[in-house]
N, C-alpha and C. Protein backbone atom coordinates (compact mmCIF):
# COMPACT_ATOMS: atom_id res chain seq x y z
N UNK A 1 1.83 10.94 11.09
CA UNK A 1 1.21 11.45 9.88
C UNK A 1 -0.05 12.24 10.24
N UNK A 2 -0.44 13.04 9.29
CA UNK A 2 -1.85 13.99 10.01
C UNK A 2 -2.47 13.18 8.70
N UNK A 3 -3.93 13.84 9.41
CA UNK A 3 -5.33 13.20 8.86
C UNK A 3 -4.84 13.42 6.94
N UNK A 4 -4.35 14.44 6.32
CA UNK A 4 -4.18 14.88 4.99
C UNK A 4 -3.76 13.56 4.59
N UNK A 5 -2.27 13.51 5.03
CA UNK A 5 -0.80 12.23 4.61
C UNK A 5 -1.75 11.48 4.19
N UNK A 6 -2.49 10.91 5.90
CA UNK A 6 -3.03 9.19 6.14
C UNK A 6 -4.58 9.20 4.84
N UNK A 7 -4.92 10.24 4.91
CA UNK A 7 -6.13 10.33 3.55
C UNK A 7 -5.59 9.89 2.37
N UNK A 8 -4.63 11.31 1.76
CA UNK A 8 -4.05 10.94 0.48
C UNK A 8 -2.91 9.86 0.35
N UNK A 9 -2.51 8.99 0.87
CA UNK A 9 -1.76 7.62 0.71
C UNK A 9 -2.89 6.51 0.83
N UNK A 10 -3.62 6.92 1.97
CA UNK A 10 -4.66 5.52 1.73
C UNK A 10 -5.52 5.38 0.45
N UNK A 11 -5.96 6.98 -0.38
CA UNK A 11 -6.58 6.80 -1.71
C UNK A 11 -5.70 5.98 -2.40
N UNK A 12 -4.27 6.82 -2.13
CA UNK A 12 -2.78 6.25 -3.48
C UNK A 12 -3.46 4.80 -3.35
N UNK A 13 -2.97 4.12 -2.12
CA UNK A 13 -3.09 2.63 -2.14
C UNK A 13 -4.21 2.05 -2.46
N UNK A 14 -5.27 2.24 -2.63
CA UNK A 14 -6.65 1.52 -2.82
C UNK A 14 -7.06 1.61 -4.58
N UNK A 15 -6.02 3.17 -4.62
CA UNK A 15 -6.64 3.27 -6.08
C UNK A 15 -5.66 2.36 -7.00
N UNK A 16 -4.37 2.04 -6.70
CA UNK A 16 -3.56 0.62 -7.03
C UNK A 16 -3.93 -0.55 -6.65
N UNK A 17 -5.07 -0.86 -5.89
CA UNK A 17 -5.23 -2.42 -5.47
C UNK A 17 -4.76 -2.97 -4.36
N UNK A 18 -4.16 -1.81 -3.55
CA UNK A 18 -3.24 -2.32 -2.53
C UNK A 18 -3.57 -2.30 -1.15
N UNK A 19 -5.11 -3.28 -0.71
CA UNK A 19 -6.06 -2.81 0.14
C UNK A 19 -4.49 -3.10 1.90
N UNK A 20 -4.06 -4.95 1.65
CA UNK A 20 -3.35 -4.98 2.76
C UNK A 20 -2.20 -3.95 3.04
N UNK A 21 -1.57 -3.35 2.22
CA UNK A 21 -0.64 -2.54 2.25
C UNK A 21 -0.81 -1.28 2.84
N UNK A 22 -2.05 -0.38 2.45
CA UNK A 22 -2.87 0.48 3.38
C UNK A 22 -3.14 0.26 4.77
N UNK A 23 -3.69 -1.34 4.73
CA UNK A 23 -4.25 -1.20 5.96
C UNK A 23 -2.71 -1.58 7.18
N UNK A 24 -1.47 -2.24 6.32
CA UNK A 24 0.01 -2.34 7.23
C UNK A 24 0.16 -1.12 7.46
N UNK A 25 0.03 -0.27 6.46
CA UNK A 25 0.55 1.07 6.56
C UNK A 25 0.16 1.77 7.98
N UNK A 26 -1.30 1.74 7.47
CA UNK A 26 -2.28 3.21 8.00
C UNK A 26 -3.34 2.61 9.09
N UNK A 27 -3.51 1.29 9.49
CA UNK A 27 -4.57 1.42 10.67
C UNK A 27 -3.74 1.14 12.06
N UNK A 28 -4.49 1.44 13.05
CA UNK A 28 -4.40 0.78 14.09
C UNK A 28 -4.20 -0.14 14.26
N UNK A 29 -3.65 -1.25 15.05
CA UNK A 29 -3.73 -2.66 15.69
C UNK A 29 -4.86 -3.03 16.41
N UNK A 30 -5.49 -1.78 16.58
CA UNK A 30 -6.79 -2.30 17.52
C UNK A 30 -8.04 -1.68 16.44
N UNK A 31 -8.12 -1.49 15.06
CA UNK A 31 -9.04 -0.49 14.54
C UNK A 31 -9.88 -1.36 14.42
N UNK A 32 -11.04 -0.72 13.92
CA UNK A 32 -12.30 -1.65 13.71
C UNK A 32 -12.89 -0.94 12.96
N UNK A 33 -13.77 -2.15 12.08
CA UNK A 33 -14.11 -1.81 10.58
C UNK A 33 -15.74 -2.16 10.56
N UNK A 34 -16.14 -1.47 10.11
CA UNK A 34 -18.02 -1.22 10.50
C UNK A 34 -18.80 -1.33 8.96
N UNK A 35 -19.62 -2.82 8.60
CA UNK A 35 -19.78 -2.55 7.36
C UNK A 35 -21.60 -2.26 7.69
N UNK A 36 -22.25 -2.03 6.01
CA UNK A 36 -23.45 -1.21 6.45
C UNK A 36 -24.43 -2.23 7.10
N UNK A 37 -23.88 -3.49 6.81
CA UNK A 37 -25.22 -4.58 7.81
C UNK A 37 -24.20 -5.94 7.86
N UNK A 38 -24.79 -7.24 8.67
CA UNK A 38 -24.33 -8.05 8.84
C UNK A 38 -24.52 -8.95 7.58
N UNK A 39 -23.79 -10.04 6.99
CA UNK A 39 -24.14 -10.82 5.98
C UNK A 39 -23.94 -11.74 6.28
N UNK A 40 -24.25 -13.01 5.72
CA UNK A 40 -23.49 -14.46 5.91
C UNK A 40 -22.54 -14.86 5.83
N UNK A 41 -21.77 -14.12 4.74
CA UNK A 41 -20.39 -13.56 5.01
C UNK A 41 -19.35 -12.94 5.96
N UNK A 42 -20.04 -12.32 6.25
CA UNK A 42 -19.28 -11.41 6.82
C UNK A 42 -20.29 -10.38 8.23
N UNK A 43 -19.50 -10.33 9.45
CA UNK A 43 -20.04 -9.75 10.59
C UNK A 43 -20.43 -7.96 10.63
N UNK A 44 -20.93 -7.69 11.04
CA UNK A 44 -21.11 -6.02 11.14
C UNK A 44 -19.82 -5.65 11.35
N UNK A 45 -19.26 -6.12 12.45
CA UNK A 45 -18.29 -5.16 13.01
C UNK A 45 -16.73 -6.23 12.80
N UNK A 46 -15.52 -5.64 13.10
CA UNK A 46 -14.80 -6.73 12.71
C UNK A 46 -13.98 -5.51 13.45
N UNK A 47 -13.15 -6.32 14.72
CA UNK A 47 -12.23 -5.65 15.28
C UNK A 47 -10.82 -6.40 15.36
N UNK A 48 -9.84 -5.36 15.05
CA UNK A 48 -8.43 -6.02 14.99
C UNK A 48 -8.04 -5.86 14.16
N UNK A 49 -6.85 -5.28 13.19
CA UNK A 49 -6.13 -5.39 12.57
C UNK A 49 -6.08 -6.11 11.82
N UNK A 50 -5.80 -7.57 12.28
CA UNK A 50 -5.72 -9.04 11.64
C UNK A 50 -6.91 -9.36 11.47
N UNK A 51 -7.76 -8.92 12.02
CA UNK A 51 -8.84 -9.70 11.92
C UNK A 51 -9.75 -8.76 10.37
N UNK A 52 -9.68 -7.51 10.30
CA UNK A 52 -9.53 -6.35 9.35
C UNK A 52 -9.22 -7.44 8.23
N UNK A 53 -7.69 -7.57 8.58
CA UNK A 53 -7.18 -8.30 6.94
C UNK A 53 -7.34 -9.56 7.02
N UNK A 54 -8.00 -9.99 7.37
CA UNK A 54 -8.65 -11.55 7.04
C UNK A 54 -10.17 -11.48 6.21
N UNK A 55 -10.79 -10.83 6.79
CA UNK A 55 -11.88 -9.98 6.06
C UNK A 55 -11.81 -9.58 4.70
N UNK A 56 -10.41 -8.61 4.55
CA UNK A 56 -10.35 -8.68 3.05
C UNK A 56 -9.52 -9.49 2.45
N UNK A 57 -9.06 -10.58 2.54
CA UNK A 57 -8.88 -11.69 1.90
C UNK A 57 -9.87 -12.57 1.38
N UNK A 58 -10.72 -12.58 2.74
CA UNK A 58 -11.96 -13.41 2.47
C UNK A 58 -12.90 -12.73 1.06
N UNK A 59 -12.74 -11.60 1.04
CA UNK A 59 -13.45 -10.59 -0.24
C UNK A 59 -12.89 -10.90 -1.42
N UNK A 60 -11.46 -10.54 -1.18
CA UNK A 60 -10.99 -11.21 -2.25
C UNK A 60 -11.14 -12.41 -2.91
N UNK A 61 -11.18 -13.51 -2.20
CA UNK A 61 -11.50 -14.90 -2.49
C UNK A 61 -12.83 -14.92 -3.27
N UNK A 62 -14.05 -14.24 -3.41
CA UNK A 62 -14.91 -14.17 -3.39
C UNK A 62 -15.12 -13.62 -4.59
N UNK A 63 -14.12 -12.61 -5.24
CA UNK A 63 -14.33 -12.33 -6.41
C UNK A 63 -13.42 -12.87 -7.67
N UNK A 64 -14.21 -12.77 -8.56
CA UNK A 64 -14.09 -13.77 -9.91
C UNK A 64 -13.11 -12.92 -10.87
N UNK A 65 -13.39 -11.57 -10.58
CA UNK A 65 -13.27 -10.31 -11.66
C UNK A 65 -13.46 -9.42 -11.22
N UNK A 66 -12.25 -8.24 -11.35
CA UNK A 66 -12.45 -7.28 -11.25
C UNK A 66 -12.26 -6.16 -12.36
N UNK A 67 -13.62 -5.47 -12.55
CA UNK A 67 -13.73 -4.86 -14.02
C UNK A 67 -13.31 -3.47 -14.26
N UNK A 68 -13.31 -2.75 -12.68
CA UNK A 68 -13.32 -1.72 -12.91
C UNK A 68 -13.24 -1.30 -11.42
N UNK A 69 -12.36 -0.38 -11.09
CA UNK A 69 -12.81 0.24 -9.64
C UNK A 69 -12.07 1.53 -9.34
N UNK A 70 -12.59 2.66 -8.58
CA UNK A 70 -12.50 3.90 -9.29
C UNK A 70 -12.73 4.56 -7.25
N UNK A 71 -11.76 5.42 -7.18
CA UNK A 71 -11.57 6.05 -5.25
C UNK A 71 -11.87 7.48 -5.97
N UNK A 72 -12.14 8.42 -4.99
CA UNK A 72 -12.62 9.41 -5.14
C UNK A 72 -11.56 9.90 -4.31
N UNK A 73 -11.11 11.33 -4.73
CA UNK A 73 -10.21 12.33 -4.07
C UNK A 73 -10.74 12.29 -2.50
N UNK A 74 -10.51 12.15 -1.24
CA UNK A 74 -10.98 12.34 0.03
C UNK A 74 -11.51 13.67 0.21
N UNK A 75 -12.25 14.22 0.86
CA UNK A 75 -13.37 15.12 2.02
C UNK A 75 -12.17 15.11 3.93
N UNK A 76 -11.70 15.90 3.49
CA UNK A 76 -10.81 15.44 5.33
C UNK A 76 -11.23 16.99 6.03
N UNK A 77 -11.62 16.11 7.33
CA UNK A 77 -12.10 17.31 8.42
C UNK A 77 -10.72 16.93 9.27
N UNK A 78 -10.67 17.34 11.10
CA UNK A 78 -9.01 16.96 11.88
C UNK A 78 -9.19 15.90 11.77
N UNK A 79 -9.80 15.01 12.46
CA UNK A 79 -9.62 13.44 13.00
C UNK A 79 -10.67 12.25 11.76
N UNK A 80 -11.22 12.97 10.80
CA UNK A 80 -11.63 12.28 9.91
C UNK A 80 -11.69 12.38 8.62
N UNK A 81 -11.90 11.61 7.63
CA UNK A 81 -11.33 12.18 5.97
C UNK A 81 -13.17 10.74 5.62
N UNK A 82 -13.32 11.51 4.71
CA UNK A 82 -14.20 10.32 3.87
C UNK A 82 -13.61 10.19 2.27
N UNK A 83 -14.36 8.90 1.62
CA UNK A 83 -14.43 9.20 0.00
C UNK A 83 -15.19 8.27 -0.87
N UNK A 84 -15.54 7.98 -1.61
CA UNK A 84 -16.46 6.94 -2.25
C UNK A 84 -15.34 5.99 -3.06
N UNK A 85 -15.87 4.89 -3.25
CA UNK A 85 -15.40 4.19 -3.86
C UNK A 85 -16.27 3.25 -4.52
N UNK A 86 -16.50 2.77 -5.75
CA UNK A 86 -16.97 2.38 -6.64
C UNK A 86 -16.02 1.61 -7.21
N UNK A 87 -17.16 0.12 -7.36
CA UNK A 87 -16.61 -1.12 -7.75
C UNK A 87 -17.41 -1.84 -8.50
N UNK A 88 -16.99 -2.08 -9.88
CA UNK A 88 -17.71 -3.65 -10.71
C UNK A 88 -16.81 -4.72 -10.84
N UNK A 89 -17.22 -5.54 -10.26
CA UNK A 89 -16.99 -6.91 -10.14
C UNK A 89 -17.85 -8.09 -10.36
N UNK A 90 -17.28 -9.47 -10.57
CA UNK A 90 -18.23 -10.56 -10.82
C UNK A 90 -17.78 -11.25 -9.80
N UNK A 91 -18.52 -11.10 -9.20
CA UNK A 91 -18.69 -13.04 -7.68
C UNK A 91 -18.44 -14.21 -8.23
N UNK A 92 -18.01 -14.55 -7.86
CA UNK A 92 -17.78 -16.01 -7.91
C UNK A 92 -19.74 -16.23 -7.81
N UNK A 93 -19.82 -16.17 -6.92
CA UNK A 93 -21.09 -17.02 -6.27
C UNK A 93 -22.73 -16.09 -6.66
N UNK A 94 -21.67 -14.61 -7.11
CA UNK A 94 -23.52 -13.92 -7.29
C UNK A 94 -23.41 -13.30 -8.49
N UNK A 95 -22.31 -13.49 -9.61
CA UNK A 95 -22.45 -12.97 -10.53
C UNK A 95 -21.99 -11.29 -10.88
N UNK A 96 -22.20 -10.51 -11.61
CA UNK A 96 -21.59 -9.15 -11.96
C UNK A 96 -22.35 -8.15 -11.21
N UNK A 97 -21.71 -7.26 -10.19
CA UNK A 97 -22.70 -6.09 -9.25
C UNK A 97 -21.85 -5.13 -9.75
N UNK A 98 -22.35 -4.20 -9.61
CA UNK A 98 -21.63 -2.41 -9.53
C UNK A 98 -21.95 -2.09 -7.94
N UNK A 99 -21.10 -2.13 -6.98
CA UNK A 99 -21.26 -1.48 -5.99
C UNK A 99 -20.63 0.51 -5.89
N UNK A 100 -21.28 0.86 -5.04
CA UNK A 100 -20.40 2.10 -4.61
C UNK A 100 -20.97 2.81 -3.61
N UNK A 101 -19.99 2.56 -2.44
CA UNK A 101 -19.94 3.48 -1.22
C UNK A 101 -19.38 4.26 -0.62
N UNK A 102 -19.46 4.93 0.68
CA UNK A 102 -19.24 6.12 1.11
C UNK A 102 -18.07 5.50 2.29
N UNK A 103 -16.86 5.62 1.88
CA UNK A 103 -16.06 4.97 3.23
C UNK A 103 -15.89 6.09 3.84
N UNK A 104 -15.88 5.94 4.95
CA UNK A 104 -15.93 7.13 6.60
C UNK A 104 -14.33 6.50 7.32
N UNK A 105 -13.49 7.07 7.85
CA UNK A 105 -11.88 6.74 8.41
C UNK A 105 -12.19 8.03 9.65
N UNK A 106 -11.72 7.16 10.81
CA UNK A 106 -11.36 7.81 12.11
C UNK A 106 -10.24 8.00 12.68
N UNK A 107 -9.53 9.10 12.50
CA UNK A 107 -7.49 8.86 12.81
C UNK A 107 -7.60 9.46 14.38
N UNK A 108 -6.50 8.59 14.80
CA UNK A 108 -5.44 9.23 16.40
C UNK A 108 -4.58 8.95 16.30
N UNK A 109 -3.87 9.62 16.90
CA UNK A 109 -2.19 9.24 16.73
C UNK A 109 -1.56 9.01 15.69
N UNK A 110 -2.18 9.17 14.56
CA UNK A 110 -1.97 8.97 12.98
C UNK A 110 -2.05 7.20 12.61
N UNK A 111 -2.60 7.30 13.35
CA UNK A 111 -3.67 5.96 12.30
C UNK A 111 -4.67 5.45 12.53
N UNK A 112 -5.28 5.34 11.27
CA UNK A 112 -6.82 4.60 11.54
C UNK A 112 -7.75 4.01 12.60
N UNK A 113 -8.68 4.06 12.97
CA UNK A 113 -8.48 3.69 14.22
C UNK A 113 -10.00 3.28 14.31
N UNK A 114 -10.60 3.55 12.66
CA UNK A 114 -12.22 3.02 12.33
C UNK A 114 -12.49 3.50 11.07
N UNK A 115 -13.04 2.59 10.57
CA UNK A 115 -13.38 2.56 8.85
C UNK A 115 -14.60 2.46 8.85
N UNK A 116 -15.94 2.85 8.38
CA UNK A 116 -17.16 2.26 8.37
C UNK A 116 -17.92 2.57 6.60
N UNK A 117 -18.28 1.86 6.36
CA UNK A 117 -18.74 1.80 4.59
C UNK A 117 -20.38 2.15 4.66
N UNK A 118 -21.07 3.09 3.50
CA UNK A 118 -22.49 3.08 3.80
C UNK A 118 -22.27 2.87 2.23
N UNK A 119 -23.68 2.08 2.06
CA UNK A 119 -24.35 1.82 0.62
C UNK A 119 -24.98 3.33 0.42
């Protein structure tokens, strides 16, 4: 797949809810996912595939509600595509946030191969 495909299917899938299905689809086995800081939750960096989708399970678990969440058409240069994504949700544990960030995707060989999120 070229950087376009792996862009516009990974929006398709995210903008349906379908974070593991994207990431079966479209990453690497070895990709690694870079969030904007470390939490108690969750590590800066998270390498592996599996280890990727354990991560977002664990997110999932975590939320109470989801109210609203909204992908932006992708930005694709050769080997990289960006796009925002914006989310309201209620935590279980912290209550109702509006997040929205800037996800960054690194392709070879046609797949993912690094994701990194900025606030």
């Amino acid at each position: 797949m070229t950087t376009q495909e792996i862009a516009g299917r990974l929006v398709e899938l995210c903008r349906k809810g379908e974070f593991n299905t994207a990431q079966s689809e479209l990453f690497s086995k070895d990709a690694v996912s870079v969030e904007p800081y470390s939490t108690p939750d969750f590590e800066k960096e998270t390498k592996g595939l599996d280890a990727i989708k354990a991560k977002g399970e664990k997110w999932m678990s975590m939320v109470e509600k989801t109210h609203s969440m909204e992908v932006s058409d992708p930005l694709i240069a050769a080997n990289s595509f960006a796009c925002t994504m914006h989310m309201h949700v209620t935590m279980k544990e912290h209550g109702e946030m509006d997040m929205k960030e800037l996800c960054v995707y690194t392709v070879k060989d046609g797949k993912i191969i690094k994701e990194e999120f900025f606030m």
